[in-house]
C-alpha atoms as a PDB file:
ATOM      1  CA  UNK A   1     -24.897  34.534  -6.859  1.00  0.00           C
ATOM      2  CA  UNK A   2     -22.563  33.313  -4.343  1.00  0.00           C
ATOM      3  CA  UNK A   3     -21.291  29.860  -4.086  1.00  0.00           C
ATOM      4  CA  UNK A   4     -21.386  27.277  -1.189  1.00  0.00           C
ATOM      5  CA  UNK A   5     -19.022  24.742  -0.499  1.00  0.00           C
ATOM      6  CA  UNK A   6     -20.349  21.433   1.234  1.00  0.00           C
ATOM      7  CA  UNK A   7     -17.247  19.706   0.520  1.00  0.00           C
ATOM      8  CA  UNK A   8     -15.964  17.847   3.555  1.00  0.00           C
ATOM      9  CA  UNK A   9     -12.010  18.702   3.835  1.00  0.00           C
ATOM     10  CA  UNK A  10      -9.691  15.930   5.685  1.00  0.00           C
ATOM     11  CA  UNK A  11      -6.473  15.170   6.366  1.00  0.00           C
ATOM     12  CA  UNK A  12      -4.951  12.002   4.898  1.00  0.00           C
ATOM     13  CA  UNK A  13      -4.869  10.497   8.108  1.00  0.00           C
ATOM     14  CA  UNK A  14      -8.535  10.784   8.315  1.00  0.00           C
ATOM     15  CA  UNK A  15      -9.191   9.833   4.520  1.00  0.00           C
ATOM     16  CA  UNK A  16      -7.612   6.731   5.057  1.00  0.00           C
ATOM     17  CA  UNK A  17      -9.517   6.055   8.713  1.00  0.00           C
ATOM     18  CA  UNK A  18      -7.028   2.700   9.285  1.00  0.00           C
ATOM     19  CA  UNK A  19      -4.018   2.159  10.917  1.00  0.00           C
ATOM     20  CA  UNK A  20      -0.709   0.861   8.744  1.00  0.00           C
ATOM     21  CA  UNK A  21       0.968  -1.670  10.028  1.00  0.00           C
ATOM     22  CA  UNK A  22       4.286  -1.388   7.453  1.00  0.00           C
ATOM     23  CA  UNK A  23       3.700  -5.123   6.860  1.00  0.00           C
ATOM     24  CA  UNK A  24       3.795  -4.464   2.968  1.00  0.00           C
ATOM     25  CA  UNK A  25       7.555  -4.041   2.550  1.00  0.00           C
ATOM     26  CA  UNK A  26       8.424  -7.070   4.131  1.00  0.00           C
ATOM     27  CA  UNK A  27       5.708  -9.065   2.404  1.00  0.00           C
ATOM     28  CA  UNK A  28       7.138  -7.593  -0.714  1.00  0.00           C
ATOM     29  CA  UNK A  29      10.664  -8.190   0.196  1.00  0.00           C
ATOM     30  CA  UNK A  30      10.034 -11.539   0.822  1.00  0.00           C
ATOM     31  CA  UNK A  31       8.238 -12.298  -2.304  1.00  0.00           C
ATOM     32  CA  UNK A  32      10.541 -11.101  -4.316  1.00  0.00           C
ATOM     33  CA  UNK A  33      12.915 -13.411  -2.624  1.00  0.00           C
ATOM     34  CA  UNK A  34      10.707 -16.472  -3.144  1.00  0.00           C
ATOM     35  CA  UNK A  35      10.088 -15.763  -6.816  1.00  0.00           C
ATOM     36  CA  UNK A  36      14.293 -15.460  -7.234  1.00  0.00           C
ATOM     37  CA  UNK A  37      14.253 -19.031  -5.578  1.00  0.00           C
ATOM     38  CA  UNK A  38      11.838 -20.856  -7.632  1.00  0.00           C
ATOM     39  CA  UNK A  39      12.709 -19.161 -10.582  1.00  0.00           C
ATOM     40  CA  UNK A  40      16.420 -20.395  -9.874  1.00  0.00           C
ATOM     41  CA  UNK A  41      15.519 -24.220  -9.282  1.00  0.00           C
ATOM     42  CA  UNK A  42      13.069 -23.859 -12.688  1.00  0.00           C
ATOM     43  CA  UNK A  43      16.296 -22.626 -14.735  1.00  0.00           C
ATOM     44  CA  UNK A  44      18.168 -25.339 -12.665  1.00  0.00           C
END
């Protein structure tokens, strides 16, 4: 019996259907930043 494949095969810029905007890194970077701060002026 011979098998049939209804899978749907797509690239992973189709999988992901959005656009990234590279925002996380900086939001990252900056949090990081932020915690360092406050976590300075609580040991302070």
């Amino acid at each position: 019996m011979a098998e049939h494949d209804d899978r749907t095969h797509l690239s992973a810029n189709e999988a992901r259907a959005g656009a990234t905007p590279h925002m996380t890194r900086y939001i990252l970077g900056i949090s990081i930043v932020l915690v360092i701060i406050v976590m300075a002026f609580i040991l302070l």
